[in-house]
Protein backbone atom coordinates (compact mmCIF):
# COMPACT_ATOMS: atom_id res chain seq x y z
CA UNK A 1 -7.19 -124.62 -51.72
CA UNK A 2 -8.78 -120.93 -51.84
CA UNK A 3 -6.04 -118.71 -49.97
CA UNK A 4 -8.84 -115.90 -48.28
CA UNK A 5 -7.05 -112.08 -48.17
CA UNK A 6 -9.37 -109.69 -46.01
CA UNK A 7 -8.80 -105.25 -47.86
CA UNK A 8 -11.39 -103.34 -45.19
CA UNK A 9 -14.31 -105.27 -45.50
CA UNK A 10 -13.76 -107.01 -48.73
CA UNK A 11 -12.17 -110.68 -48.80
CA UNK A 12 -10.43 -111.88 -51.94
CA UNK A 13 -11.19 -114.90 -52.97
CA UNK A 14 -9.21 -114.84 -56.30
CA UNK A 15 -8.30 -112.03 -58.87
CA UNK A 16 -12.09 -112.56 -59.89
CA UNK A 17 -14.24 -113.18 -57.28
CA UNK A 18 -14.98 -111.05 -53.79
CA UNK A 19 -16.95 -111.76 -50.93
CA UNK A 20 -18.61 -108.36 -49.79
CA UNK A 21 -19.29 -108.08 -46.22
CA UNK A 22 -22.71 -108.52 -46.65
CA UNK A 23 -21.61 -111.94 -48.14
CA UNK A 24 -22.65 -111.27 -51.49
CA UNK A 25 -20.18 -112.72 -54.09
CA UNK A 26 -19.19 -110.38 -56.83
CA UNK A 27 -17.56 -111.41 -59.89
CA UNK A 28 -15.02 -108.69 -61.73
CA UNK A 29 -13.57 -109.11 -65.26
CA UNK A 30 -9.26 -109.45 -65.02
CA UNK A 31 -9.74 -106.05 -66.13
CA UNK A 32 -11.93 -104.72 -64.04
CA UNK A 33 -10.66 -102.26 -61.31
CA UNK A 34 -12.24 -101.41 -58.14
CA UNK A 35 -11.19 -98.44 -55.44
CA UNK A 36 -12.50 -97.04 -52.12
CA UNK A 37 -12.26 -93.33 -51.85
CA UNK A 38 -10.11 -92.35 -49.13
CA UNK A 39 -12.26 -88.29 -48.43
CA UNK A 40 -14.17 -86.31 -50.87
CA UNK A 41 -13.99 -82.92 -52.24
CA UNK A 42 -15.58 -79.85 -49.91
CA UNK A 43 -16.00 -77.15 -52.65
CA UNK A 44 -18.05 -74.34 -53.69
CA UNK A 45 -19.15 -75.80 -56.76
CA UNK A 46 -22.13 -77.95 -57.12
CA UNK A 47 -22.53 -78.79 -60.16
CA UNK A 48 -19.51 -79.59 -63.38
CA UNK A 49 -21.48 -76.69 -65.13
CA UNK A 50 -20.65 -74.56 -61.99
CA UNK A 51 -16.78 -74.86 -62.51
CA UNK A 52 -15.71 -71.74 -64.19
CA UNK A 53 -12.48 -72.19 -65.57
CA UNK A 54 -11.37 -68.56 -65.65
CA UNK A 55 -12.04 -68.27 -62.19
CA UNK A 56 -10.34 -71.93 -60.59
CA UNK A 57 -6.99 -70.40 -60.12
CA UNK A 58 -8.76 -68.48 -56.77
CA UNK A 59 -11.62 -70.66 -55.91
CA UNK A 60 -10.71 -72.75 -51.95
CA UNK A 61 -12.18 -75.11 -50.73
CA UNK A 62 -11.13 -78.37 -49.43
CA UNK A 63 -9.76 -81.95 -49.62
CA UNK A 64 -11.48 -83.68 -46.88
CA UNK A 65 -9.68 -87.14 -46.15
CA UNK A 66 -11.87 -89.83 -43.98
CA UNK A 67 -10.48 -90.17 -40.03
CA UNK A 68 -8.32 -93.15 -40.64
CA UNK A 69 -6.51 -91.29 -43.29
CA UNK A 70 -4.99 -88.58 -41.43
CA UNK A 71 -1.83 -89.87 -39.69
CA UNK A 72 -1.38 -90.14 -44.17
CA UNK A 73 -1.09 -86.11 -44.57
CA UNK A 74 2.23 -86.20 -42.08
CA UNK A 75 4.78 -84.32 -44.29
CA UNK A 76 2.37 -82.56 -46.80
CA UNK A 77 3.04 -79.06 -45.63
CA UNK A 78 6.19 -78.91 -46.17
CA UNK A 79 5.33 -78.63 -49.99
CA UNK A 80 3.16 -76.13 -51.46
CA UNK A 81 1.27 -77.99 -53.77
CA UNK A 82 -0.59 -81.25 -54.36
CA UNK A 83 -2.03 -83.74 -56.51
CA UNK A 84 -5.67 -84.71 -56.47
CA UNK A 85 -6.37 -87.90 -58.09
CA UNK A 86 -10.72 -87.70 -57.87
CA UNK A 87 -13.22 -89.98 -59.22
CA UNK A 88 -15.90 -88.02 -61.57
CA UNK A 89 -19.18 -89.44 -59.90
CA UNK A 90 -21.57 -86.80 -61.95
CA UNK A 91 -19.82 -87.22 -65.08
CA UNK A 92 -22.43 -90.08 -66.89
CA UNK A 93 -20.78 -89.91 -70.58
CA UNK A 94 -17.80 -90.48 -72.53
CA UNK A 95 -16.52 -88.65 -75.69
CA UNK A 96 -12.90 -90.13 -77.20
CA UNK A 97 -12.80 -86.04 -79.05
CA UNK A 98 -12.86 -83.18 -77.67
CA UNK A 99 -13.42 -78.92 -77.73
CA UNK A 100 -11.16 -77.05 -75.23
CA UNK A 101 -12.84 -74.21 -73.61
CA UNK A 102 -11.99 -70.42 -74.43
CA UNK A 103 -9.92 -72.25 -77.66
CA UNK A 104 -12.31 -71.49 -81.01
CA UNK A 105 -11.97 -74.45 -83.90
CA UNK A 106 -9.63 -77.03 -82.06
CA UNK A 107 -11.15 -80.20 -81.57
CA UNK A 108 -8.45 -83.72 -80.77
CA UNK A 109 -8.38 -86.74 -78.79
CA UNK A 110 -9.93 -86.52 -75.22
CA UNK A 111 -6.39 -87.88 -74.72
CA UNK A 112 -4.68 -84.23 -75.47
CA UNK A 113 -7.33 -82.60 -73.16
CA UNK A 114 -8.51 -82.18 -69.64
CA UNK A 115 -12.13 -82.97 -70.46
CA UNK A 116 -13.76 -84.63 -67.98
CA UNK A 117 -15.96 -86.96 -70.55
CA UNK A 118 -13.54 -89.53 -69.82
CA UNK A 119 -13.55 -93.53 -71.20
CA UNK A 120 -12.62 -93.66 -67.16
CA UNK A 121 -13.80 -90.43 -65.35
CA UNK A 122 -10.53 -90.12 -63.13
CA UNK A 123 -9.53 -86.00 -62.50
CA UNK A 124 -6.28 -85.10 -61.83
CA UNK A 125 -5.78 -81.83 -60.60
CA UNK A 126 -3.50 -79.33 -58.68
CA UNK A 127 -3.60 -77.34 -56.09
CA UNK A 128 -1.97 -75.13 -53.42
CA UNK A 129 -1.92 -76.24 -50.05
CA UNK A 130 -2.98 -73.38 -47.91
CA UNK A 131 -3.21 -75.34 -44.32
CA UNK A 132 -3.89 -78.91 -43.00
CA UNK A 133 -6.07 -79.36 -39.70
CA UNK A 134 -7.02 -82.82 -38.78
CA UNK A 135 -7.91 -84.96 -42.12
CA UNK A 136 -8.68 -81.84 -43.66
CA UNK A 137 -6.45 -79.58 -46.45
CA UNK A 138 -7.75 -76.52 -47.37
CA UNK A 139 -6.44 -75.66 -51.14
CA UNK A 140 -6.46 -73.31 -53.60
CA UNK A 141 -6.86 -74.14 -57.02
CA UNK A 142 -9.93 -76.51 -56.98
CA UNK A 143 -11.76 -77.49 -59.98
CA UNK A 144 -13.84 -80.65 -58.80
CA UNK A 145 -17.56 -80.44 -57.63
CA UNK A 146 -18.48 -80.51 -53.96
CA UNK A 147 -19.02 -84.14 -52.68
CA UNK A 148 -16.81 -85.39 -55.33
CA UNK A 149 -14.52 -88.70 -54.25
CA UNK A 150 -11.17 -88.26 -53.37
CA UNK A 151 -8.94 -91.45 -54.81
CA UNK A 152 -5.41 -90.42 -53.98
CA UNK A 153 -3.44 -87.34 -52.91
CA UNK A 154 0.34 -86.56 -53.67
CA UNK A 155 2.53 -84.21 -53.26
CA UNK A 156 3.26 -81.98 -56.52
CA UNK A 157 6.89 -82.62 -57.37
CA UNK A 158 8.94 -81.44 -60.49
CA UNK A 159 9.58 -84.50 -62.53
CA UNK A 160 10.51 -82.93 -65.59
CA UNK A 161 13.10 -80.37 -66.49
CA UNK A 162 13.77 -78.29 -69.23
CA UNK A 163 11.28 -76.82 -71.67
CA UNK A 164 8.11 -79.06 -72.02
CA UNK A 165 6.10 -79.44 -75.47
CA UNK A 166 2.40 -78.36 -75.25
CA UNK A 167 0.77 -79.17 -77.81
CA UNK A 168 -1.99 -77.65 -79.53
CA UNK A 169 -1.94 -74.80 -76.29
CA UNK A 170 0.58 -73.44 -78.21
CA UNK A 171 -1.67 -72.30 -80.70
């Protein structure tokens, strides 16, 4: 007996198989992962090559959460900052090394970096949360490219005290 789970408009058959609403049967891998955004990004940069990283710390723009989404952000201004988890649609390659910007002669794992040339193109960024109206939060901070998907977003809490290691930014 198949035990049918409806997500939105996908149904579960088993961990492999799901029946689109358009009835087409899709079959994943155990390791495959799937996710629906839940907004996208509203920025002023429209292109990866547009993000200039001397210049994120200032750039607004914002985090634009679909309808059903909203009753979600109940909470978030009582913190200052947040955590964008975004999906890289524009980024088409993957490097496993890679060269930090504005650091000459350092090149390590894309691992030990913030590169977006990602095995999975996932961002994770912060930013300051400047005001919430509706499903949208206007931010400060924003590195990701207009349009961009929006997977997840958190509230920036301190997890860690003390004095953290940082690697090769030391240098």
């Amino acid at each position: 007996m198949v035990q049918l789970v409806q997500f939105s408009n996908t149904t579960i058959f088993s961990s492999k198989h799901y029946l689109m609403d358009d009835y087409r049967l899709l079959t994943m891998s155990p390791m495959e992962v799937r996710y629906t955004p839940i907004g996208h990004v509203h920025s002023p940069h429209d292109t990866p090559e547009d993000v200039a990283h001397d210049e994120v710390a200032d750039t607004t723009g914002e985090i634009v959460l679909e309808d059903e989404y909203e009753r979600g952000l109940e909470g978030l201004e009582e913190f200052s900052h947040a955590v964008v988890l975004a999906h890289l649609d524009e980024v088409d390659e993957s490097r496993l090394t890679a060269r930090p910007p504005h650091v000459d002669d350092v090149e390590v794992g894309v691992f030990a970096t913030r590169s977006p040339f990602r095995p999975t193109p996932i961002a994770q960024t912060v930013v300051e949360v400047l005001e919430i109206d509706g499903p949208r939060v206007r931010v400060r901070g924003l590195d990701l490219v207009d349009g961009t998907p929006v997977l997840d977003l958190k509230p920036h809490v301190r997890t860690v005290e003390g004095d953290l290691d940082v690697g090769w930014l030391e240098e």
